[in-house]
N, C-alpha and C. Protein backbone atom coordinates (compact mmCIF):
# COMPACT_ATOMS: atom_id res chain seq x y z
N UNK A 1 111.35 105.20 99.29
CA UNK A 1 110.63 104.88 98.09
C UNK A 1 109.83 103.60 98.26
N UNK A 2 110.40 102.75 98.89
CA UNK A 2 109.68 101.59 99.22
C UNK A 2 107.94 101.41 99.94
N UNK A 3 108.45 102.58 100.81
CA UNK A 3 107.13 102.95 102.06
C UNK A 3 106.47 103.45 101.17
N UNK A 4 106.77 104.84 100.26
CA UNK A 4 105.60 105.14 99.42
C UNK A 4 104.94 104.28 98.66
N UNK A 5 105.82 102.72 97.29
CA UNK A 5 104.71 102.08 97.12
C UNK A 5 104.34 101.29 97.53
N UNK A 6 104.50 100.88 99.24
CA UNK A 6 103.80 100.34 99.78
C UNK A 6 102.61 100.50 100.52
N UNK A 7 102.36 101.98 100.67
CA UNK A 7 101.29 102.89 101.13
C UNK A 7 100.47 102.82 99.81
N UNK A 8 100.84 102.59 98.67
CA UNK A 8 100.15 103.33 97.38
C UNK A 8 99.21 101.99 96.73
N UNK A 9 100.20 100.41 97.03
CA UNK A 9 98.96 99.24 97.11
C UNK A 9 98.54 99.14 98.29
N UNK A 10 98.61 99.95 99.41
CA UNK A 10 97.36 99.78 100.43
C UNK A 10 96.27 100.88 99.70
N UNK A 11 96.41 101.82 100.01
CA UNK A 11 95.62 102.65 99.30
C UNK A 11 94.36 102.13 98.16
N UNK A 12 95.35 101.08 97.44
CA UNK A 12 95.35 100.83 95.89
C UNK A 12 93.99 100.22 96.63
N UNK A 13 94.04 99.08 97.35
CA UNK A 13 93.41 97.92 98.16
C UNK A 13 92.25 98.47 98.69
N UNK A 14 91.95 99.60 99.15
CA UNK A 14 91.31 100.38 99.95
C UNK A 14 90.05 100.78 98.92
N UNK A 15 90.61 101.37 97.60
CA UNK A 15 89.85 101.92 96.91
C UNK A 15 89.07 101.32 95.91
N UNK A 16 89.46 99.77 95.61
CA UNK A 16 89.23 99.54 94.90
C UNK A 16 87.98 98.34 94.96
N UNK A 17 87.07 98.13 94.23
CA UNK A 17 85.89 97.62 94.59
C UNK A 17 86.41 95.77 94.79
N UNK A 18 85.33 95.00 95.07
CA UNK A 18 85.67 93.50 95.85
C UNK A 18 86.13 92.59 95.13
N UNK A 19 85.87 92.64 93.62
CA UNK A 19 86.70 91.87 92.75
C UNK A 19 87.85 92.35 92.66
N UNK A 20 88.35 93.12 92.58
CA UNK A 20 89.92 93.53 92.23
C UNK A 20 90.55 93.15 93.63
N UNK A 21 89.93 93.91 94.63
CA UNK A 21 90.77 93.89 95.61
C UNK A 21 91.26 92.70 96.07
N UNK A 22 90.80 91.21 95.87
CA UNK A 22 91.62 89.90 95.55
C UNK A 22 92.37 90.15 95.21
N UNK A 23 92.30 90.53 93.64
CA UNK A 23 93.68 90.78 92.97
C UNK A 23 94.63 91.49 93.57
N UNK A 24 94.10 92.50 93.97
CA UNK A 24 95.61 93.55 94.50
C UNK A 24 96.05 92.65 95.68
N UNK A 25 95.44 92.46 96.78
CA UNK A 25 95.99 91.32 97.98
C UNK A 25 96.90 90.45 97.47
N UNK A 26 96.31 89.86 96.63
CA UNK A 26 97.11 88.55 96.13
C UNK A 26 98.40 89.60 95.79
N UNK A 27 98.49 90.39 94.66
CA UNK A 27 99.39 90.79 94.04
C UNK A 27 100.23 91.61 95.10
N UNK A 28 99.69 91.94 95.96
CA UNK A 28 100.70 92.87 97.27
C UNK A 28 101.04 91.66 97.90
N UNK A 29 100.29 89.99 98.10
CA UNK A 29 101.52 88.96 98.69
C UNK A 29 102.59 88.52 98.43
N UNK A 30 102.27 88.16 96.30
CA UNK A 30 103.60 88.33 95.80
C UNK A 30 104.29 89.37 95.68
N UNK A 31 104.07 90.49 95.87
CA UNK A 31 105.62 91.26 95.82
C UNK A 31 106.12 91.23 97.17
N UNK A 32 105.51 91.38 98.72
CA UNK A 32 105.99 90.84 99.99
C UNK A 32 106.83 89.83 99.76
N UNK A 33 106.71 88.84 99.01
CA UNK A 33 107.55 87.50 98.88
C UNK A 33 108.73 87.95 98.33
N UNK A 34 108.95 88.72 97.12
CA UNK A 34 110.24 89.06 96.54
C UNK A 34 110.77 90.14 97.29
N UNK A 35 109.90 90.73 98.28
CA UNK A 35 110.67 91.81 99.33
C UNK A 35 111.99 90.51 100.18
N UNK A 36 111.50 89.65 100.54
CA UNK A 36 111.52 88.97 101.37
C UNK A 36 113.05 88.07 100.47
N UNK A 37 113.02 88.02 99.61
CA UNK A 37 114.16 87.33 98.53
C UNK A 37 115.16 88.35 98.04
N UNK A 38 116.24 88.49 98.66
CA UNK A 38 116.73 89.32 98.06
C UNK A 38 118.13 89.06 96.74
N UNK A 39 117.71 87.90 97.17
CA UNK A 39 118.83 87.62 95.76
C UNK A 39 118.27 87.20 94.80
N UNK A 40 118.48 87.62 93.42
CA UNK A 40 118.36 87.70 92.65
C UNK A 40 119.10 86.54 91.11
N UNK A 41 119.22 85.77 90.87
CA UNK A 41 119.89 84.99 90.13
C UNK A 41 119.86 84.39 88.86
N UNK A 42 120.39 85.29 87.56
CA UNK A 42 119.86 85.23 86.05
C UNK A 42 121.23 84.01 85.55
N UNK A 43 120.87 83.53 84.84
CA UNK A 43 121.98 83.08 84.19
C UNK A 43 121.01 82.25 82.81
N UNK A 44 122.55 82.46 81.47
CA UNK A 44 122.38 82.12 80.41
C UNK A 44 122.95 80.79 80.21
N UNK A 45 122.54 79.93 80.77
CA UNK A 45 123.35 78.34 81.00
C UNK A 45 123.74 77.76 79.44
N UNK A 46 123.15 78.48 78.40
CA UNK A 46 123.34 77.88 77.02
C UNK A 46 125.01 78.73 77.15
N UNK A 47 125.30 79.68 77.25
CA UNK A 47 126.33 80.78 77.11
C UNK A 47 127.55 80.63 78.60
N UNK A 48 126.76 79.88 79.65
CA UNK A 48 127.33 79.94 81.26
C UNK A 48 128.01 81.67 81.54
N UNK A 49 126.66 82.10 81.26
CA UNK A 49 127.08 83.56 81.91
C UNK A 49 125.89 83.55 82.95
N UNK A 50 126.40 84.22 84.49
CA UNK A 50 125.46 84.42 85.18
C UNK A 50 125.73 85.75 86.04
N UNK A 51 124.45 86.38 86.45
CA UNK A 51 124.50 87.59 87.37
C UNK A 51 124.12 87.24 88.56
N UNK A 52 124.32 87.97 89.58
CA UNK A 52 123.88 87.24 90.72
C UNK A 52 123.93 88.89 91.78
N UNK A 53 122.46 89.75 91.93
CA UNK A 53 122.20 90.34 92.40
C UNK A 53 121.89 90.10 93.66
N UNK A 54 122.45 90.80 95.04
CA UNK A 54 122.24 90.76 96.21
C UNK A 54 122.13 92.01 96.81
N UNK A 55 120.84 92.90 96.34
CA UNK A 55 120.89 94.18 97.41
C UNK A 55 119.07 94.11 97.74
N UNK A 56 119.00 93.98 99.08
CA UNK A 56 117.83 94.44 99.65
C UNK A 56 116.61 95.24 98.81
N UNK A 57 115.65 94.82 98.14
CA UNK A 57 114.88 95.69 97.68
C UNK A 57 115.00 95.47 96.07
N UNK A 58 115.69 95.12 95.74
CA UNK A 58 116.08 95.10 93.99
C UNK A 58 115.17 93.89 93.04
N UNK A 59 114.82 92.95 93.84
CA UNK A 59 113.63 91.91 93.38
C UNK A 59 112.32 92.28 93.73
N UNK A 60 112.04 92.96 94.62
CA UNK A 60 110.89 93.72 94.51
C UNK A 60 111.04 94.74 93.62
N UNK A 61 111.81 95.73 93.64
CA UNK A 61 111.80 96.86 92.36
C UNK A 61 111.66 96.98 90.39
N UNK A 62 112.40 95.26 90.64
CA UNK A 62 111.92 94.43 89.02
C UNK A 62 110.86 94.31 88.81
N UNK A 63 110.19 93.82 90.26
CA UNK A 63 108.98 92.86 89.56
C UNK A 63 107.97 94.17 89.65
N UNK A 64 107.96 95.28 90.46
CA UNK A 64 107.23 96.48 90.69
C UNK A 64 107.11 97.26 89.83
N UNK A 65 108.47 97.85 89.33
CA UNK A 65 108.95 99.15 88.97
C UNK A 65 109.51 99.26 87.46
N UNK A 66 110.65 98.02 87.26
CA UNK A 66 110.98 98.23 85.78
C UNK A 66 110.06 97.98 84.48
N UNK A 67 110.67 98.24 83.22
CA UNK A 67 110.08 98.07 82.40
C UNK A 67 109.37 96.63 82.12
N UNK A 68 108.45 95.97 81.69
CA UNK A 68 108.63 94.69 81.34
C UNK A 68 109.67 94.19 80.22
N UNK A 69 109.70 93.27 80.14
CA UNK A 69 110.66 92.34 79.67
C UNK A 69 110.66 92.60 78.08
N UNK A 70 110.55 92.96 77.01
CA UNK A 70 110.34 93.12 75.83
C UNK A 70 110.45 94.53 75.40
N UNK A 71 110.60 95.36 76.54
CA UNK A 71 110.81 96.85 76.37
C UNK A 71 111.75 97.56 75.59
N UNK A 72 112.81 97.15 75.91
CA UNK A 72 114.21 97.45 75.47
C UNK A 72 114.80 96.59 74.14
N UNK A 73 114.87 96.94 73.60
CA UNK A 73 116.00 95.65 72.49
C UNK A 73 117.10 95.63 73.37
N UNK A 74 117.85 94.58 73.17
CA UNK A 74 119.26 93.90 73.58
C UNK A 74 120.18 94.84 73.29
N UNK A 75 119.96 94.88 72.16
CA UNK A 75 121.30 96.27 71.54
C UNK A 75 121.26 97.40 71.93
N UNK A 76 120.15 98.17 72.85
CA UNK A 76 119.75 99.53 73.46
C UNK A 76 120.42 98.73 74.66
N UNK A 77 119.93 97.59 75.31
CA UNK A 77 120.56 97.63 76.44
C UNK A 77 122.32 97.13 77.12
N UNK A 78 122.78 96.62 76.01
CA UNK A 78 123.90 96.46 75.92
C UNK A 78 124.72 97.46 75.51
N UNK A 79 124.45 98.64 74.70
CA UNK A 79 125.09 99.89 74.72
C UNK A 79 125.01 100.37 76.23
N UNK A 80 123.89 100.62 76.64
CA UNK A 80 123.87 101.03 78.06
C UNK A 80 124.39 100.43 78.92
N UNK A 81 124.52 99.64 79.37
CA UNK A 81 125.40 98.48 80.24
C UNK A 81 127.23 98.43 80.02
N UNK A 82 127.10 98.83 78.62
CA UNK A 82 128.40 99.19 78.46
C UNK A 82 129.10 100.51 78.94
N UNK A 83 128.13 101.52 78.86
CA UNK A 83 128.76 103.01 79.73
C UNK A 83 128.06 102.71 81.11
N UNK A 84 127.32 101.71 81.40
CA UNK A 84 127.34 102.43 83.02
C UNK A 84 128.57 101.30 83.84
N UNK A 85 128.67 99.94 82.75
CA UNK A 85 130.00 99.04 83.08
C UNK A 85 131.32 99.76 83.27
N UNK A 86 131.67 100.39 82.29
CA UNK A 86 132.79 101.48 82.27
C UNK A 86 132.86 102.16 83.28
N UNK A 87 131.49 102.91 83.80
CA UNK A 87 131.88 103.84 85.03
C UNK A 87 131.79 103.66 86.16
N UNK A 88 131.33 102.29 86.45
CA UNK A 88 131.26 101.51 87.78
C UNK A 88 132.89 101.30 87.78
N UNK A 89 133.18 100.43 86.66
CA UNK A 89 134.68 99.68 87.33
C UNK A 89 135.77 100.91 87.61
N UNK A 90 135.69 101.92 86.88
CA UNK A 90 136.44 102.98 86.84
C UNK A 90 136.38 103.72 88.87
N UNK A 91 134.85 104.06 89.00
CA UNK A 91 134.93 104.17 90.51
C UNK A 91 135.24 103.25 91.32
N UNK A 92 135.18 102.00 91.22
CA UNK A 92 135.91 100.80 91.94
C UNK A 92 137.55 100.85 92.40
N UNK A 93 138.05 101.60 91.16
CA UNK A 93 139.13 101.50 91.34
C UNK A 93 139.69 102.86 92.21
N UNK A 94 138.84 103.66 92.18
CA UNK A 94 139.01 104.92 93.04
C UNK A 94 138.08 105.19 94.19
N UNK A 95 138.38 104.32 95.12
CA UNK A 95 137.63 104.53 96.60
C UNK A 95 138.11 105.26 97.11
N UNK A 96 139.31 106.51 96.77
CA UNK A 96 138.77 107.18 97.90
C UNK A 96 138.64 108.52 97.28
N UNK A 97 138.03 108.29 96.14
CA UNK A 97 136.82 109.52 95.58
C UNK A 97 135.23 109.15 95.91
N UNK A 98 135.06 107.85 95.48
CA UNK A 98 133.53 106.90 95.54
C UNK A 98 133.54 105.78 97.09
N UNK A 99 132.46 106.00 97.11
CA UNK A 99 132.25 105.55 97.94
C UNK A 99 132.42 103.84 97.84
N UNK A 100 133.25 103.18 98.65
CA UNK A 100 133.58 101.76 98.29
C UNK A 100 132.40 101.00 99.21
N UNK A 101 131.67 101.25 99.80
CA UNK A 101 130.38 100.46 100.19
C UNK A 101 129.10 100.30 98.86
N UNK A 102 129.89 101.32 97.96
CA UNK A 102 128.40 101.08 97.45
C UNK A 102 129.22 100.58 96.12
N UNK A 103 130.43 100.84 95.81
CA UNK A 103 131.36 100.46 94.42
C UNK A 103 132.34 99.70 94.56
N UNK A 104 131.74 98.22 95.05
CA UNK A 104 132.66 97.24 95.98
C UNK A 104 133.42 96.37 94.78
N UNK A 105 132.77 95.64 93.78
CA UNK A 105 133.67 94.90 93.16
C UNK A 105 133.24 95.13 91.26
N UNK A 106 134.58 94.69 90.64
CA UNK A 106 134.09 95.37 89.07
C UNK A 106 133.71 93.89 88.47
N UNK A 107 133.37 94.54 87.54
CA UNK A 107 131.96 93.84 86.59
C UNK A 107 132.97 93.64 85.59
N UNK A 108 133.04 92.41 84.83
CA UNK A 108 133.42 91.73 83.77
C UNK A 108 132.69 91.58 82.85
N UNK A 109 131.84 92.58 82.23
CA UNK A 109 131.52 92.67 80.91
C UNK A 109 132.03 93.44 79.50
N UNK A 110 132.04 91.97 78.82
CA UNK A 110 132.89 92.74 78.09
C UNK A 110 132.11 92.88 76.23
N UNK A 111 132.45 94.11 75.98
CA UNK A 111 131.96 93.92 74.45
C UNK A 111 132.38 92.56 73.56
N UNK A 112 131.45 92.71 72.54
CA UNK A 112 131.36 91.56 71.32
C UNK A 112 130.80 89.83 72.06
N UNK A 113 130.55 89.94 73.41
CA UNK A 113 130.40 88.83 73.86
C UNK A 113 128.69 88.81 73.55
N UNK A 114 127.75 87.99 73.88
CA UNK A 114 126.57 87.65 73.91
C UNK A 114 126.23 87.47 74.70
N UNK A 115 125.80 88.11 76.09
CA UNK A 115 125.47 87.47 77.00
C UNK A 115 124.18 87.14 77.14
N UNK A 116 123.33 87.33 76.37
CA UNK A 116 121.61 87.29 76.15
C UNK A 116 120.65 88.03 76.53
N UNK A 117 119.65 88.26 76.00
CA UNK A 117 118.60 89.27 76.79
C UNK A 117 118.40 89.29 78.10
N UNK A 118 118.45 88.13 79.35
CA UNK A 118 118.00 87.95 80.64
C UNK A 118 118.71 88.86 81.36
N UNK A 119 120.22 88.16 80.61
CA UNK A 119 121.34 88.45 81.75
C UNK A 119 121.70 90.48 81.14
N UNK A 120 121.35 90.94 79.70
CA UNK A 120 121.44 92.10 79.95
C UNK A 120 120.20 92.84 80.36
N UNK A 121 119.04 92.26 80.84
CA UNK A 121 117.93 92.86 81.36
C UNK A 121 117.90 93.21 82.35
N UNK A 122 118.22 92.57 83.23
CA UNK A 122 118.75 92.32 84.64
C UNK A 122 119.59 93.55 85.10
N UNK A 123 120.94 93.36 84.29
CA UNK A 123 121.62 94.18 84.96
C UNK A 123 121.47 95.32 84.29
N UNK A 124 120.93 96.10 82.64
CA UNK A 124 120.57 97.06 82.65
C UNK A 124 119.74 97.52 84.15
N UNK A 125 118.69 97.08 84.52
CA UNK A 125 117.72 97.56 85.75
C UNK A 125 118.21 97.34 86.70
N UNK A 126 119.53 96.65 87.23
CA UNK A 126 119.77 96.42 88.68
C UNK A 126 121.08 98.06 88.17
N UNK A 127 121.33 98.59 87.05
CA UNK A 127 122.14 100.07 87.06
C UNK A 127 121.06 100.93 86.92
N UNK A 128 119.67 101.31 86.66
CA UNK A 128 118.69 102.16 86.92
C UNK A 128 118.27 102.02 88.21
N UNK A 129 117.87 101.15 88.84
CA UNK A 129 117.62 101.13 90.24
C UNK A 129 118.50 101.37 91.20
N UNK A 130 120.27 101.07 91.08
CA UNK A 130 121.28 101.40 91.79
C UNK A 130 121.21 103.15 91.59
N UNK A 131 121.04 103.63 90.57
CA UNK A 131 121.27 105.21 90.08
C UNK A 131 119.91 105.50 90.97
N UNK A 132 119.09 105.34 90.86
CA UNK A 132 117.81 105.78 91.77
C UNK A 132 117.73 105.60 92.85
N UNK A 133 118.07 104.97 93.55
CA UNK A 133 117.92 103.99 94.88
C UNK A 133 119.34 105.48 95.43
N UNK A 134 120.28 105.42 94.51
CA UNK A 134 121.58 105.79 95.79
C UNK A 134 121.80 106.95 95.13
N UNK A 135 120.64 107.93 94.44
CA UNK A 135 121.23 108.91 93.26
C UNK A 135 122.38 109.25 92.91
N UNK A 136 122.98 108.29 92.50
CA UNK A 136 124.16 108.11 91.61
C UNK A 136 123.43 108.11 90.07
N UNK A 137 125.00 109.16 89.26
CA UNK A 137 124.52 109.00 87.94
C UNK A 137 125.90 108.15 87.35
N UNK A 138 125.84 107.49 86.51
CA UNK A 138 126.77 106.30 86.02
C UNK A 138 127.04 106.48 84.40
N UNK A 139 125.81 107.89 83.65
CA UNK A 139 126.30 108.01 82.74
C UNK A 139 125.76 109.48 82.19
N UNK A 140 126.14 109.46 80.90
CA UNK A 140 125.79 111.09 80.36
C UNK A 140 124.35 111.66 80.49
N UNK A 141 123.39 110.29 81.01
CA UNK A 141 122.17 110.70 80.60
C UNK A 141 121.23 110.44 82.14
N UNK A 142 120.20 110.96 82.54
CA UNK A 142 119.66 110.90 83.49
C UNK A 142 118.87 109.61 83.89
N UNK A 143 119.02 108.74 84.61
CA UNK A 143 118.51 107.39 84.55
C UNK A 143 117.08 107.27 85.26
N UNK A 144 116.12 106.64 84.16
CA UNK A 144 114.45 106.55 84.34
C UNK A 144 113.88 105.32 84.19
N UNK A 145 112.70 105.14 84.51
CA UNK A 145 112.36 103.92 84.66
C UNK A 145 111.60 103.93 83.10
């Protein structure tokens, strides 16, 4: 998935007349840069809750692929985070149904807490991109960008 949209801003680059194509360059250097970063690091320092994403590809796929930032209400994404939280820790605990390379350690989120929009933005999209990336489904419903 990566190679395709990386073929798709060359392409993009190719087709597009001499003013833009700055833009796209520029904009294909910064996402090279977050290829290049793979950790990821949200935290709500008013609340001291923090996430701390480390998989290859997942800071490029934010800044590429997910929704922007205002998309979701908090409360859509904290329901969601809550069933795909549930079914992560649940396979964690059963490695040798799930695969334990990819369902290595459980997630401590817990209802009624606040953890803030960042920190549930984040990890809503780092569980759509894990479900896409490794087609795993984590809940009743088919996971989309």
């Amino acid at each position: 998935m990566k190679k395709l949209l990386f073929i798709s801003l060359i392409l993009a680059s190719f087709c597009s007349c001499k003013t833009t194509k700055k833009n796209t360059s520029k904009q294909h250097e910064s996402y090279e840069k977050l290829k290049q970063n793979d950790t990821v690091r949200i935290a709500n320092d008013d609340l001291e809750y923090e996430i701390y994403v480390i998989e290859p590809g997942f800071n490029f796929w934010l800044a590429s692929r997910a929704q922007p930032r205002g998309f979701y209400t908090q409360q859509y994404m904290e329901n969601r985070n809550m069933i795909f939280v549930t079914e992560w820790n649940q396979r964690v605990m059963q490695p040798q149904q799930f695969n334990n390379n990819l369902y290595e350690l459980q997630i401590d989120y817990q209802t009624g807490i606040d953890y803030g929009y960042e920190v549930n933005y984040v990890l809503y999209n780092y569980f759509i991109y894990f479900q896409l990336t490794f087609n795993q489904k984590l809940g009743p419903f088919v996971p989309r960008i």
